[in-house]
PDB file of N, CA and C in Angstrom:
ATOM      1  N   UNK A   1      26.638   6.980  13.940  1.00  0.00           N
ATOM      2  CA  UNK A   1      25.295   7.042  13.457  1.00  0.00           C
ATOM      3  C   UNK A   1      25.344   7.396  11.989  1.00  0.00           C
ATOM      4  N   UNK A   2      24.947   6.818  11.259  1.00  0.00           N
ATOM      5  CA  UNK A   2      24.576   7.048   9.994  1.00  0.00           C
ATOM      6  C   UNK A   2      23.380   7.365   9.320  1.00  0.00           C
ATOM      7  N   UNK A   3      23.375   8.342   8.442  1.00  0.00           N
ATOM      8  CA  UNK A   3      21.710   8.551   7.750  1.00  0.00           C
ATOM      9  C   UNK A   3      21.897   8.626   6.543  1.00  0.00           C
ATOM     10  N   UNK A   4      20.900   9.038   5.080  1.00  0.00           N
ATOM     11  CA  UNK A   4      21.250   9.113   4.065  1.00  0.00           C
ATOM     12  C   UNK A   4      21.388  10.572   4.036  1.00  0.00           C
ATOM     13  N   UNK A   5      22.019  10.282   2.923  1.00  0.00           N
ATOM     14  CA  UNK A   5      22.493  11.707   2.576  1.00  0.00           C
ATOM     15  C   UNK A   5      21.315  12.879   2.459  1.00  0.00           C
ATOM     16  N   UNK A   6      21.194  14.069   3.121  1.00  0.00           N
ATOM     17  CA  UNK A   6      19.884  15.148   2.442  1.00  0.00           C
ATOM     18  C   UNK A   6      18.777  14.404   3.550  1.00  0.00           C
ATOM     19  N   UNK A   7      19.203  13.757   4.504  1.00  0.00           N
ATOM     20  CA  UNK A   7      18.083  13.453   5.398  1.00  0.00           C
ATOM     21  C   UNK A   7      18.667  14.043   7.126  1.00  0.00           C
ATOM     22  N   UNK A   8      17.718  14.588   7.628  1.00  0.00           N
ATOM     23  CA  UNK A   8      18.293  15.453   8.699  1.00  0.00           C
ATOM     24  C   UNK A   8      18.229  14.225   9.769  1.00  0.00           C
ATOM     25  N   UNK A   9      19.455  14.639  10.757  1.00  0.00           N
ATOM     26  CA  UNK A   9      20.204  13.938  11.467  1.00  0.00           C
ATOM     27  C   UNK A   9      19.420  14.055  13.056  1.00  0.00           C
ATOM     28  N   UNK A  10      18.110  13.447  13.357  1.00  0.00           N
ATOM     29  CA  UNK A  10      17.812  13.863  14.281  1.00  0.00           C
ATOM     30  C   UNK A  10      17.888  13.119  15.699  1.00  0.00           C
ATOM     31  N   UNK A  11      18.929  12.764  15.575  1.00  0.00           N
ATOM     32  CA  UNK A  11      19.923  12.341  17.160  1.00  0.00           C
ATOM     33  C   UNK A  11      19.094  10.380  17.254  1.00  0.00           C
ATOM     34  N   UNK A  12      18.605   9.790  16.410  1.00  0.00           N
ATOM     35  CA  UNK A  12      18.371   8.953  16.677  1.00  0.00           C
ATOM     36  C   UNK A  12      18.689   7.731  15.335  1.00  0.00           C
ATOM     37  N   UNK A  13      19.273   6.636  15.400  1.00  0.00           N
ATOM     38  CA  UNK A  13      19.291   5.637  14.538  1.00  0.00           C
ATOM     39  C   UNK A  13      18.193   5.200  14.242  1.00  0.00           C
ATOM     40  N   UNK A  14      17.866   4.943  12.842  1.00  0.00           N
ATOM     41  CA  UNK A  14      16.732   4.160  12.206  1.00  0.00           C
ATOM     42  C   UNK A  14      16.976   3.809  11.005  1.00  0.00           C
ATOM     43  N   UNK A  15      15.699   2.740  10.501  1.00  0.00           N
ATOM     44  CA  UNK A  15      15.583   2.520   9.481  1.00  0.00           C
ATOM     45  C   UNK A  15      14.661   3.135   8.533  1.00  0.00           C
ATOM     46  N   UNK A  16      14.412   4.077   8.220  1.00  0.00           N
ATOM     47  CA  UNK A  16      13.370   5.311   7.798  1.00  0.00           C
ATOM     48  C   UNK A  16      14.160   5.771   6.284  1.00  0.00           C
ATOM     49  N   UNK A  17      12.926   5.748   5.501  1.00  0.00           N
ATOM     50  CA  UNK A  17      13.560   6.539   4.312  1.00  0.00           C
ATOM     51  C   UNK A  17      12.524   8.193   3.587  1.00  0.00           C
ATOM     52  N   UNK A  18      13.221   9.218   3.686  1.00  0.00           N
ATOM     53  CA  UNK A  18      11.517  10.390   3.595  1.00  0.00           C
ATOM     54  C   UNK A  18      10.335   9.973   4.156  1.00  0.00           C
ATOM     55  N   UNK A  19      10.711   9.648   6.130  1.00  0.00           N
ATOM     56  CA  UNK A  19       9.929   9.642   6.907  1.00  0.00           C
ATOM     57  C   UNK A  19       9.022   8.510   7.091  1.00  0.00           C
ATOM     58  N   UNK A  20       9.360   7.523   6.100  1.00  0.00           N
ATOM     59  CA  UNK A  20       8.715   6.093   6.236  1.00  0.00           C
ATOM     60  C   UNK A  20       9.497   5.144   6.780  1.00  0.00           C
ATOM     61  N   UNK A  21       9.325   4.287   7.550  1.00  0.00           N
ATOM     62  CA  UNK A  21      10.062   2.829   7.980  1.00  0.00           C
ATOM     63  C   UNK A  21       9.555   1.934   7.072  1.00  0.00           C
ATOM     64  N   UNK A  22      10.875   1.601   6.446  1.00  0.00           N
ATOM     65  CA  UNK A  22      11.392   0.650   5.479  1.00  0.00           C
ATOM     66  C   UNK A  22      10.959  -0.400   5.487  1.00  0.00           C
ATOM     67  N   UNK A  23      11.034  -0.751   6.862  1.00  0.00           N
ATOM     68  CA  UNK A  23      10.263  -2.130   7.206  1.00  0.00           C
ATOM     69  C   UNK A  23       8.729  -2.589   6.961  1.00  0.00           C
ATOM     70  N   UNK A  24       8.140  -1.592   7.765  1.00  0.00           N
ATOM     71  CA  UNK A  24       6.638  -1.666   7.665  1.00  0.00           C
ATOM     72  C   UNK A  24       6.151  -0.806   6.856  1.00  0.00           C
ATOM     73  N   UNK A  25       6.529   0.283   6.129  1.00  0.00           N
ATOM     74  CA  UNK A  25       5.977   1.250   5.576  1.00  0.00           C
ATOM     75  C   UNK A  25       5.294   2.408   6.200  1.00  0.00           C
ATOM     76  N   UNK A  26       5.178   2.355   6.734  1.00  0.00           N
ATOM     77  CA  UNK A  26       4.401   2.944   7.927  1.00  0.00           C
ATOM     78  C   UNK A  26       5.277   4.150   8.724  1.00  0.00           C
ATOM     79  N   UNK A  27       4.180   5.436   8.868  1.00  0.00           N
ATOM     80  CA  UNK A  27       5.032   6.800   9.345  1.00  0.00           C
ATOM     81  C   UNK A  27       5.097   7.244  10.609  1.00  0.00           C
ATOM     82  N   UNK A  28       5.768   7.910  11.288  1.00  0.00           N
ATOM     83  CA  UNK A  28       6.025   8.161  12.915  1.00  0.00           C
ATOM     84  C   UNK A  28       4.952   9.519  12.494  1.00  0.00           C
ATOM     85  N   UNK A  29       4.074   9.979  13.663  1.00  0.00           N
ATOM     86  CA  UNK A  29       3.417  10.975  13.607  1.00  0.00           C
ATOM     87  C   UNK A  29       3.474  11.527  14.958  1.00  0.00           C
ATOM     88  N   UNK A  30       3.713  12.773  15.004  1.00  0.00           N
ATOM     89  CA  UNK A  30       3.893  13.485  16.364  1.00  0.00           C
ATOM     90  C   UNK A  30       2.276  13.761  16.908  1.00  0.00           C
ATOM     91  N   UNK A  31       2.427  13.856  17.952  1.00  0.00           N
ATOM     92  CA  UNK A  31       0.417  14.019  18.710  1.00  0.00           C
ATOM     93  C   UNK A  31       0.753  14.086  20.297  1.00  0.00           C
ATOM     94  N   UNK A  32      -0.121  14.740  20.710  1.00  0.00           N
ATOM     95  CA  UNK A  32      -0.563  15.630  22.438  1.00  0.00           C
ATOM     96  C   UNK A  32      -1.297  14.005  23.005  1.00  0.00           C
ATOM     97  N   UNK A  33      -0.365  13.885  24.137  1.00  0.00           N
ATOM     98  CA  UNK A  33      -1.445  12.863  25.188  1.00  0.00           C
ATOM     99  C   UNK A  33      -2.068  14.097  25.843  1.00  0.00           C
ATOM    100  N   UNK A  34      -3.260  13.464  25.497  1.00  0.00           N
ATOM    101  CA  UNK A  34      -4.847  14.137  26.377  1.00  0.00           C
ATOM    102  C   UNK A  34      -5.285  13.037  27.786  1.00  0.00           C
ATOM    103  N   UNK A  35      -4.824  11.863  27.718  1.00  0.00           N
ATOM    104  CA  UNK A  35      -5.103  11.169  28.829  1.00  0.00           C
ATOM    105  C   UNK A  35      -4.088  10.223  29.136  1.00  0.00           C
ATOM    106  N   UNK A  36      -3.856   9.255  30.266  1.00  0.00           N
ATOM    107  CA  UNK A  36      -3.255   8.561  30.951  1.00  0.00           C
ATOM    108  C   UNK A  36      -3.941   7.491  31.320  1.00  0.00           C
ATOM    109  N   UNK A  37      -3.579   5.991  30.729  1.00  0.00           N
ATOM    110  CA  UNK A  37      -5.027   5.083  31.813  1.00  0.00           C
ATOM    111  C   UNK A  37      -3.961   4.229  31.917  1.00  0.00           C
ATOM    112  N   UNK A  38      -3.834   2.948  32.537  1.00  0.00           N
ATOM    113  CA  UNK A  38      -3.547   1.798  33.652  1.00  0.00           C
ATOM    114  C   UNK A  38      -3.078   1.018  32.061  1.00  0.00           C
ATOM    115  N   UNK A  39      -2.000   0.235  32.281  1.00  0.00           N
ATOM    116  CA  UNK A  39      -0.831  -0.869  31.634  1.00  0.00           C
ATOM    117  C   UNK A  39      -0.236   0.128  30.017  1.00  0.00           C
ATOM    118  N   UNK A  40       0.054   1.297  30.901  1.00  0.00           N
ATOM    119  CA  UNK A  40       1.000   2.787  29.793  1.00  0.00           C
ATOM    120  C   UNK A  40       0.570   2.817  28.393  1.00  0.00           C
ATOM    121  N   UNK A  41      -0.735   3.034  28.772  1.00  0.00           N
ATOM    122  CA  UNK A  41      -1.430   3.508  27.931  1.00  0.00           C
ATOM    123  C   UNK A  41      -1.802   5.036  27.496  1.00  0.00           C
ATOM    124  N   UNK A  42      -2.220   5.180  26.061  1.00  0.00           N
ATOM    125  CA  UNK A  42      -2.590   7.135  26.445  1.00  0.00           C
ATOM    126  C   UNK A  42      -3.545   7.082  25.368  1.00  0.00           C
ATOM    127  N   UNK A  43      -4.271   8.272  25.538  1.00  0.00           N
ATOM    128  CA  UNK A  43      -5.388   8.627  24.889  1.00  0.00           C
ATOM    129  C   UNK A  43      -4.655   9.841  24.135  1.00  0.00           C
ATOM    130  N   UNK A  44      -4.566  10.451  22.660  1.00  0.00           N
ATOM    131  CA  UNK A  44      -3.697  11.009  22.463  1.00  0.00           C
ATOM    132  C   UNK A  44      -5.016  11.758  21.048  1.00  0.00           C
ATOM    133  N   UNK A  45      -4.438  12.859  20.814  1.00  0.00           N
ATOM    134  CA  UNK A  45      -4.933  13.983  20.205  1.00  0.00           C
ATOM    135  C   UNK A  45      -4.025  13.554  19.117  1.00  0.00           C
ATOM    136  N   UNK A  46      -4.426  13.644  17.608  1.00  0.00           N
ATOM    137  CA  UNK A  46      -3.857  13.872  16.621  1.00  0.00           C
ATOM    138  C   UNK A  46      -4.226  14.793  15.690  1.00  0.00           C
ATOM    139  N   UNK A  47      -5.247  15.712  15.935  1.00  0.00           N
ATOM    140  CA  UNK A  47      -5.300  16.667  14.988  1.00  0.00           C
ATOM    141  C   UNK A  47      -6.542  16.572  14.175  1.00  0.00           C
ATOM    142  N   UNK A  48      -6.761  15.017  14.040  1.00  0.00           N
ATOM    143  CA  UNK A  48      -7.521  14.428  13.355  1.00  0.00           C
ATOM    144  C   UNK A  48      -9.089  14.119  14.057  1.00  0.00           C
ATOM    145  N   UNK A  49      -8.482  13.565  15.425  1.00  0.00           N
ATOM    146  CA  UNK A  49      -9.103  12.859  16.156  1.00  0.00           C
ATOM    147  C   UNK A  49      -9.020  12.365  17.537  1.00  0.00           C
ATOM    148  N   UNK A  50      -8.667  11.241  17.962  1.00  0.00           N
ATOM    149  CA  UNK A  50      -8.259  10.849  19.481  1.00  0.00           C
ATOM    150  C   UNK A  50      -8.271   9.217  18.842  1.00  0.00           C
ATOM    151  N   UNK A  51      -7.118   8.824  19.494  1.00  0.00           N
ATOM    152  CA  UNK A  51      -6.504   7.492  19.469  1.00  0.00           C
ATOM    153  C   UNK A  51      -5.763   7.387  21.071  1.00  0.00           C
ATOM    154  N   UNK A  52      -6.020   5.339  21.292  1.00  0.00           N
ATOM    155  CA  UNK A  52      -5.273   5.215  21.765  1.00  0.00           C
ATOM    156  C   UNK A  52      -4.036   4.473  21.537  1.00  0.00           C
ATOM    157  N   UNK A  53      -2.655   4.877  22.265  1.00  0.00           N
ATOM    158  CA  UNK A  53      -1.616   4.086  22.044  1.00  0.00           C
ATOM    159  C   UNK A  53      -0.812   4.029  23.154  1.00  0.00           C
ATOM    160  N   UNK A  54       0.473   3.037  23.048  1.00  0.00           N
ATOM    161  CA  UNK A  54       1.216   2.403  23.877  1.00  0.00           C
ATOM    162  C   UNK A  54       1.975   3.558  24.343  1.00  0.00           C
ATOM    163  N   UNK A  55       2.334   3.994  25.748  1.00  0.00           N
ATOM    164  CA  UNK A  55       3.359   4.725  26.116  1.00  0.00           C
ATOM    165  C   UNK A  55       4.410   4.204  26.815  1.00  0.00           C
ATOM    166  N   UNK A  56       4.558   2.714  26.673  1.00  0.00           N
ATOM    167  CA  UNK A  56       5.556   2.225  27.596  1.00  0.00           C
ATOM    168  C   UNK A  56       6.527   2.416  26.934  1.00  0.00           C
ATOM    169  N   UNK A  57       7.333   2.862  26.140  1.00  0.00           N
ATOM    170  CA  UNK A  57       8.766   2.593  25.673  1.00  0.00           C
ATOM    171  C   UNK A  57       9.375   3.843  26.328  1.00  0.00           C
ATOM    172  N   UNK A  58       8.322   4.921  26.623  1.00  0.00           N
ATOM    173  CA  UNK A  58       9.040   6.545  26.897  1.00  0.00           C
ATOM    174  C   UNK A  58       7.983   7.039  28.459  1.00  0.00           C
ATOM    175  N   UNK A  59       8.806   7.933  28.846  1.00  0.00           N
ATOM    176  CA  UNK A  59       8.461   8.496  30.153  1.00  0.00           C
ATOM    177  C   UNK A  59       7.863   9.709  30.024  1.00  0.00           C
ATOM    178  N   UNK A  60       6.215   9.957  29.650  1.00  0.00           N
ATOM    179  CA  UNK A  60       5.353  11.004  28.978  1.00  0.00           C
ATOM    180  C   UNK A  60       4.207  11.199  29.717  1.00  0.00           C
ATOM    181  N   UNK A  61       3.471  11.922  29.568  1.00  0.00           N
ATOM    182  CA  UNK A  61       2.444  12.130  30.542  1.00  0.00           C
ATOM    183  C   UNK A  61       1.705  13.344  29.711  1.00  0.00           C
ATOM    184  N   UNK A  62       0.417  13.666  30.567  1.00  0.00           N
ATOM    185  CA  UNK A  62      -0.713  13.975  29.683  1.00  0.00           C
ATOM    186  C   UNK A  62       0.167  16.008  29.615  1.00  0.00           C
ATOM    187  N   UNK A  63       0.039  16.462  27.778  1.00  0.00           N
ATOM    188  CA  UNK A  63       0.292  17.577  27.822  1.00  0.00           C
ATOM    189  C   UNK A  63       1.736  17.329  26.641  1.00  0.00           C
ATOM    190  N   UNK A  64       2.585  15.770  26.936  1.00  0.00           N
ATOM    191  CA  UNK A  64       3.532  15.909  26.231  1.00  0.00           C
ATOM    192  C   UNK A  64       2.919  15.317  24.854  1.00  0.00           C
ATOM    193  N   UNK A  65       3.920  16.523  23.999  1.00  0.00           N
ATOM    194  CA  UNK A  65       4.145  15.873  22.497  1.00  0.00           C
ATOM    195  C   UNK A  65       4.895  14.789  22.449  1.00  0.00           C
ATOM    196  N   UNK A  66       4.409  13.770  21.960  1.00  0.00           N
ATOM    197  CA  UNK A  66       5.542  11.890  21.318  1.00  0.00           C
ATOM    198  C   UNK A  66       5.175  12.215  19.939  1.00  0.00           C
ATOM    199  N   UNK A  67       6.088  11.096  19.385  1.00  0.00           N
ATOM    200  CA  UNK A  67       6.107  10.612  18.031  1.00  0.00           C
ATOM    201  C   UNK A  67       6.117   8.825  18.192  1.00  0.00           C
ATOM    202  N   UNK A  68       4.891   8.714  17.633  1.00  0.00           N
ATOM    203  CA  UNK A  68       4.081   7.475  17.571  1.00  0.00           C
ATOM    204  C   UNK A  68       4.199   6.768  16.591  1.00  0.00           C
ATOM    205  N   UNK A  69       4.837   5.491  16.369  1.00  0.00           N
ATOM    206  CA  UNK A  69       4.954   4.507  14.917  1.00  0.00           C
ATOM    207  C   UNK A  69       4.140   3.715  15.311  1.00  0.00           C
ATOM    208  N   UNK A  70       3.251   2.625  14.860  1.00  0.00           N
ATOM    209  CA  UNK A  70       2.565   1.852  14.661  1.00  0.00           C
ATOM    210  C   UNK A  70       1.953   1.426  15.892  1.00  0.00           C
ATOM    211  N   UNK A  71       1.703   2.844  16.621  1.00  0.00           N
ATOM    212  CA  UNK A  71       0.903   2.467  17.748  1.00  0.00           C
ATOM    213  C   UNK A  71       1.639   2.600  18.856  1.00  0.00           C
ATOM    214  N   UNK A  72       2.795   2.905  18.918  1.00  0.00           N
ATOM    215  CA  UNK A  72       3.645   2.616  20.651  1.00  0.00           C
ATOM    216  C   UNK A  72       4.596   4.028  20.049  1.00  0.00           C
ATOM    217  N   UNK A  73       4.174   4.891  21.299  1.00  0.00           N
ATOM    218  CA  UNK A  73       5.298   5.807  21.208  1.00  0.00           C
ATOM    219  C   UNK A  73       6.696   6.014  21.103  1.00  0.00           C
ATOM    220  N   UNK A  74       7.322   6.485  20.786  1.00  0.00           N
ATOM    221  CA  UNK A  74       8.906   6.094  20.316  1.00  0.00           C
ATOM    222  C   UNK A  74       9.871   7.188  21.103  1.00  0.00           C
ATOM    223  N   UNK A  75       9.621   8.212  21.333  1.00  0.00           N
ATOM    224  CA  UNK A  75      10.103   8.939  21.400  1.00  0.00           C
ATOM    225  C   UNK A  75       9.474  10.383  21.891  1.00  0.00           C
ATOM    226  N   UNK A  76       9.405  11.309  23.246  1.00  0.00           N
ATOM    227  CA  UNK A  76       8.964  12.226  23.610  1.00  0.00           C
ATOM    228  C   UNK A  76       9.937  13.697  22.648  1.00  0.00           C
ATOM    229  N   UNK A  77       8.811  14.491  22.232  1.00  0.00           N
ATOM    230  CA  UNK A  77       9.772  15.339  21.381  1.00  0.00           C
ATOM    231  C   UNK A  77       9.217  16.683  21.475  1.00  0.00           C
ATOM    232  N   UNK A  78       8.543  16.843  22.941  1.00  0.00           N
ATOM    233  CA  UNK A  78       7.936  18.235  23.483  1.00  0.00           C
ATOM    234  C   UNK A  78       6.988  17.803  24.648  1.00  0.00           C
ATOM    235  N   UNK A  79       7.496  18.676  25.725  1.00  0.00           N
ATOM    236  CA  UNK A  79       7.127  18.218  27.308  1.00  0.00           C
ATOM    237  C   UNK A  79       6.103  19.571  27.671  1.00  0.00           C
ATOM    238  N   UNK A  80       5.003  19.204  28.205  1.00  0.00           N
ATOM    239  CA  UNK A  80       4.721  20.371  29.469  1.00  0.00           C
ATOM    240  C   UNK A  80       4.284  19.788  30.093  1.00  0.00           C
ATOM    241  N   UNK A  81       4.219  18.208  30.590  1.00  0.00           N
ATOM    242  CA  UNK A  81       3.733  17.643  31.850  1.00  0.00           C
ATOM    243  C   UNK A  81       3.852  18.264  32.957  1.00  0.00           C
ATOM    244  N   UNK A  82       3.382  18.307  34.000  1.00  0.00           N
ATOM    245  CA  UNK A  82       3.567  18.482  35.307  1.00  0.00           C
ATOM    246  C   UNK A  82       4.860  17.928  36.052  1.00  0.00           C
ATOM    247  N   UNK A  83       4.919  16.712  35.353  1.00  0.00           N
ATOM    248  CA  UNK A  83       6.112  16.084  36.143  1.00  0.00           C
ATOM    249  C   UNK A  83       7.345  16.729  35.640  1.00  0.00           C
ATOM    250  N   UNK A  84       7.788  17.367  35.177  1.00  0.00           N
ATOM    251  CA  UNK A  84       8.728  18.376  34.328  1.00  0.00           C
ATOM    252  C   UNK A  84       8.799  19.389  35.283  1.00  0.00           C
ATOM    253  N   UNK A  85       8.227  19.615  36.503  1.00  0.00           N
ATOM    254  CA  UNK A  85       7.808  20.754  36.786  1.00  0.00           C
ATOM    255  C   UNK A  85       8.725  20.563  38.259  1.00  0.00           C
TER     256      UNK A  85
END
């Protein structure tokens, strides 16, 4: 795995440079699913507001923290689901 130098190593490969993807420009933002609905979908808390986005790439449920790029979660990066339980 490789990263740039002075950029912390956080167990995953990407193309990201000071938290932006290179590609699209566009930033991963961490946020609370507040809901669960039908084809892995979530209703999700950002601090800001409530959005929805894609949860099919990761196994999350209402309560966990993800980190969300351009709409489809990427990555679960703080659990208190029930199913944890």
């Amino acid at each position: 795995m490789s990263t740039e130098p002075g950029t912390p190593d956080t167990g995953h490969e990407g193309h990201c440079h000071d938290g932006v993807c290179i590609t699209c420009s566009d930033t991963a933002v961490e946020v609370t699913i507040v809901a669960v609905h039908e084809l892995a979908m979530a209703t999700v808390d950002t601090g800001q507001g409530k959005e929805e986005v894609s949860i099919a790439l990761v196994d999350a449920g209402v309560g966990d923290t993800i980190l969300v790029h351009a709409g489809e979660a990427i990555a679960v990066v703080g659990s208190t689901s029930a199913r944890d339980e």
